[in-house]
N, C-alpha and C. Protein backbone atom coordinates (compact mmCIF):
# COMPACT_ATOMS: atom_id res chain seq x y z
N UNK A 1 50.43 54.21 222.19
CA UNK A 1 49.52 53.16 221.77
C UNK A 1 48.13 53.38 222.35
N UNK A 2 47.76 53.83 223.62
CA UNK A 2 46.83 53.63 224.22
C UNK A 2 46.14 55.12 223.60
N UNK A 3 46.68 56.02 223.87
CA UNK A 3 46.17 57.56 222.85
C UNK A 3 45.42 57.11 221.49
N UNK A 4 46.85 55.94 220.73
CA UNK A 4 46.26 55.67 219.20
C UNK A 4 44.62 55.06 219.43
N UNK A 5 45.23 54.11 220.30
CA UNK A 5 43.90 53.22 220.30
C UNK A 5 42.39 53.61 220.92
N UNK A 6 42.40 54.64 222.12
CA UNK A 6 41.31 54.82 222.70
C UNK A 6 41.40 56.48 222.74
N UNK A 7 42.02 56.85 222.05
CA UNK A 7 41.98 58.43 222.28
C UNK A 7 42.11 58.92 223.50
N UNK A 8 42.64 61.06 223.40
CA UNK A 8 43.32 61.48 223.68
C UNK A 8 42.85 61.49 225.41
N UNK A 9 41.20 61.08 225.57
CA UNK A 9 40.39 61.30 226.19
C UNK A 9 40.94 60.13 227.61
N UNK A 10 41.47 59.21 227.49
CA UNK A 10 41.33 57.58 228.03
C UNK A 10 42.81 58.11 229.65
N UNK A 11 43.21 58.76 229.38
CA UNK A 11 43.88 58.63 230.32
C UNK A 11 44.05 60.38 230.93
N UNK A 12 43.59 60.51 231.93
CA UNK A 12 43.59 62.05 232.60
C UNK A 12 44.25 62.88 233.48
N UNK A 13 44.83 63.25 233.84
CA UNK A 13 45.46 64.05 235.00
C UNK A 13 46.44 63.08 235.64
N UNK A 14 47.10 62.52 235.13
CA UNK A 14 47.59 61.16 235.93
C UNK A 14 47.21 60.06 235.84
N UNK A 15 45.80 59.84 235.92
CA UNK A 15 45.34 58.45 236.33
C UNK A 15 45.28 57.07 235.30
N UNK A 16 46.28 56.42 235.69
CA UNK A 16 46.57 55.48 234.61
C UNK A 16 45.78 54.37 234.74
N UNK A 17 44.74 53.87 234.30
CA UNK A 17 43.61 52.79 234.63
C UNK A 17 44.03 51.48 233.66
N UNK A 18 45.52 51.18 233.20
CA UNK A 18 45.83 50.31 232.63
C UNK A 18 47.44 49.64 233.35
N UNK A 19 47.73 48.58 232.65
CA UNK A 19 48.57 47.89 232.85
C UNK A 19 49.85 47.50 231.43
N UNK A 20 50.88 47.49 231.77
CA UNK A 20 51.55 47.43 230.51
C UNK A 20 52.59 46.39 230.96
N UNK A 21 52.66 44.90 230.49
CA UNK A 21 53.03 43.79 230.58
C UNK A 21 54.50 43.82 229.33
N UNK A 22 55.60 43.54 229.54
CA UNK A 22 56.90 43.54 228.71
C UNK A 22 57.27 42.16 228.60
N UNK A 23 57.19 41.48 227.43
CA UNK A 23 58.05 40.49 227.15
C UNK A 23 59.67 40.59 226.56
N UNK A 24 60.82 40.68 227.03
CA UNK A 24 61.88 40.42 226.51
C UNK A 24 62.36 39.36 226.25
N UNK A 25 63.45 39.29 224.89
CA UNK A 25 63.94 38.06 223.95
C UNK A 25 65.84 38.06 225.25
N UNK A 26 66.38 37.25 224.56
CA UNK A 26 67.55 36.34 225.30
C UNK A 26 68.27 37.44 224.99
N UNK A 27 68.15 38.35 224.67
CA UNK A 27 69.39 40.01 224.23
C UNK A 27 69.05 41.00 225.06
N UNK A 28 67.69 41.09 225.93
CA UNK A 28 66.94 41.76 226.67
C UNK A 28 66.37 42.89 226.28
N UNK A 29 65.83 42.76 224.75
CA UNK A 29 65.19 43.89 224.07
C UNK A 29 63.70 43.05 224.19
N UNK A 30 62.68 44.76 224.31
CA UNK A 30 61.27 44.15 224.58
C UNK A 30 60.78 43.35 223.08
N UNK A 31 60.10 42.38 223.18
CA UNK A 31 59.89 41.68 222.06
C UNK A 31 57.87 41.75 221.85
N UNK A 32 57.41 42.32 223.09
CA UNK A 32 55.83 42.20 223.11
C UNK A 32 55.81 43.06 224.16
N UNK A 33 54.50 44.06 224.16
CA UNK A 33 53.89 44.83 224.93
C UNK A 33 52.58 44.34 225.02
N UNK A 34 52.00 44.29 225.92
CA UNK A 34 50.45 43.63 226.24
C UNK A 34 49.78 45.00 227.41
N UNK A 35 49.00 45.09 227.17
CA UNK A 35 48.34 46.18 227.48
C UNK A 35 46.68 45.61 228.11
N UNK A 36 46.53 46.42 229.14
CA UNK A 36 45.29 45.54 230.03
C UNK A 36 44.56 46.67 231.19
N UNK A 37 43.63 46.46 231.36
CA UNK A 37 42.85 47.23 232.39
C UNK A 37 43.68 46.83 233.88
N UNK A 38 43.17 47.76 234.81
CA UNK A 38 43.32 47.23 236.14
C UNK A 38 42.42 45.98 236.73
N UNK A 39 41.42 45.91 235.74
CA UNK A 39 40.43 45.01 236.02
C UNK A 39 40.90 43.24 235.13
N UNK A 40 42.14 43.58 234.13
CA UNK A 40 42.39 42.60 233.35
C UNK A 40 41.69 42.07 232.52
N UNK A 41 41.43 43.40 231.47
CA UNK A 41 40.30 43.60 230.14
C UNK A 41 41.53 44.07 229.66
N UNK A 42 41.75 42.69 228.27
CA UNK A 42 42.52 42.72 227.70
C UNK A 42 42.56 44.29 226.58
N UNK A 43 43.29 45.37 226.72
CA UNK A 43 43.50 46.65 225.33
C UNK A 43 43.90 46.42 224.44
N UNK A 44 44.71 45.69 223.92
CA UNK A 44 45.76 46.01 223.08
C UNK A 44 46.85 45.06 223.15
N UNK A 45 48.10 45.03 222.01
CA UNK A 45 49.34 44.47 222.02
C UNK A 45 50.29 44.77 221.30
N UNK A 46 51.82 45.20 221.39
CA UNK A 46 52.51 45.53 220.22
C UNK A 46 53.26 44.36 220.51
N UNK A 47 53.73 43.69 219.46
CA UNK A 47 54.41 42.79 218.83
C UNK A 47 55.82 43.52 218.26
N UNK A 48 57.15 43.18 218.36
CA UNK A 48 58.18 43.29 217.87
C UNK A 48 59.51 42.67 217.73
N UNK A 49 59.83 42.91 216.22
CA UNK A 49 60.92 41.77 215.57
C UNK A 49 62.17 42.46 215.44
N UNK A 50 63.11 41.74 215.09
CA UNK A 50 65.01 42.14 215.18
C UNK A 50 65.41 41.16 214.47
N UNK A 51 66.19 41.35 213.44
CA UNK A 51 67.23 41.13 212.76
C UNK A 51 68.61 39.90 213.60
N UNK A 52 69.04 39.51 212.95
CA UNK A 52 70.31 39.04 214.12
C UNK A 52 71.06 39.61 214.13
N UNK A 53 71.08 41.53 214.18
CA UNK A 53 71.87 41.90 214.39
C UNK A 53 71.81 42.63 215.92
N UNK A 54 69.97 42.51 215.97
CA UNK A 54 69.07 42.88 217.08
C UNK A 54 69.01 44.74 216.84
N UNK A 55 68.40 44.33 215.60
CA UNK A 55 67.81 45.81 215.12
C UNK A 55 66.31 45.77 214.64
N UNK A 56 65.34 46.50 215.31
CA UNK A 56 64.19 46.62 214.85
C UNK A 56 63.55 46.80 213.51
N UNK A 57 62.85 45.37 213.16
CA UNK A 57 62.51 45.09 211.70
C UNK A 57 61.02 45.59 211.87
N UNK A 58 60.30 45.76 212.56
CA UNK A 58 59.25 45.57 212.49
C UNK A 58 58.47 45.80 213.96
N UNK A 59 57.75 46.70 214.11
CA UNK A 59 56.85 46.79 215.08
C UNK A 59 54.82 46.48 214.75
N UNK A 60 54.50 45.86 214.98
CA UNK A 60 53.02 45.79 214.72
C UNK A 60 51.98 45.96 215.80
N UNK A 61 50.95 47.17 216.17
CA UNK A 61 49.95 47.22 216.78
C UNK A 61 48.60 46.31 216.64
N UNK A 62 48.24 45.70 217.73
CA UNK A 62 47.06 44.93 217.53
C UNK A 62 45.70 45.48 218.54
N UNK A 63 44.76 44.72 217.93
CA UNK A 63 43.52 45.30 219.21
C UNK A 63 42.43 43.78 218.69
N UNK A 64 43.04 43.20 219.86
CA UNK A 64 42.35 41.85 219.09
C UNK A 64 43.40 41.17 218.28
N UNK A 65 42.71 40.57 217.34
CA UNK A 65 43.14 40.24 215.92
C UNK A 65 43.36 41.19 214.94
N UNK A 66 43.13 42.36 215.30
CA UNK A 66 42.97 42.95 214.04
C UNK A 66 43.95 44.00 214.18
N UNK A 67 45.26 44.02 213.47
CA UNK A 67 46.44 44.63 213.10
C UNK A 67 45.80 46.07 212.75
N UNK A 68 46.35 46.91 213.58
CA UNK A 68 45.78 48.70 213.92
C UNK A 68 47.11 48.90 213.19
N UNK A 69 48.31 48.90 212.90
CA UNK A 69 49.53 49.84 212.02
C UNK A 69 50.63 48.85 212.00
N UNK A 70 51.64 49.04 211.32
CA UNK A 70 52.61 48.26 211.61
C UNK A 70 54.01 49.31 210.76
N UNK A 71 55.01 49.22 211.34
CA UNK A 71 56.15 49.95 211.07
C UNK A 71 57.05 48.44 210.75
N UNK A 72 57.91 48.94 209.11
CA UNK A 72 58.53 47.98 208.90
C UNK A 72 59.70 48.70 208.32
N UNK A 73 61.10 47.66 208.56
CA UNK A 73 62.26 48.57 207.89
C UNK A 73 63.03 47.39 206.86
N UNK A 74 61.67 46.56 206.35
CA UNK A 74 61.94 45.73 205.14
C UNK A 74 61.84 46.42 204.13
């Protein structure tokens, strides 16, 4: 995500200058990725949905409001 979003350039030799926040649902699959500086400058967010069978319907990248890709298995 962070490659997609800020290119190949954003992260170097190691040095990871971000933060990656996991929300999990009551099945303990991640349901949201939130993505953030060390400084807590909001990057990014992936959003993701499951079936009740808890199979991935849907993943969507954001930057802001504004939906960067979305993978669907509707």
């Amino acid at each position: 995500f962070i490659n997609y979003l800020l290119g190949n350039g954003f992260i170097k030799h190691g040095d990871y200058n971000y933060i990656t926040e996991v929300t999990y649902n009551q099945s303990k699959l991640p349901v949201s990725y939130l993505f953030k500086s060390i400084n807590d400058d909001y990057i990014g967010h992936i959003t993701i949905s499951y079936d009740h069978d808890n199979y991935l319907i849907r993943e969507s990248w954001f930057h802001g409001n504004k939906k960067l890709r979305e993978f669907s298995q509707e």
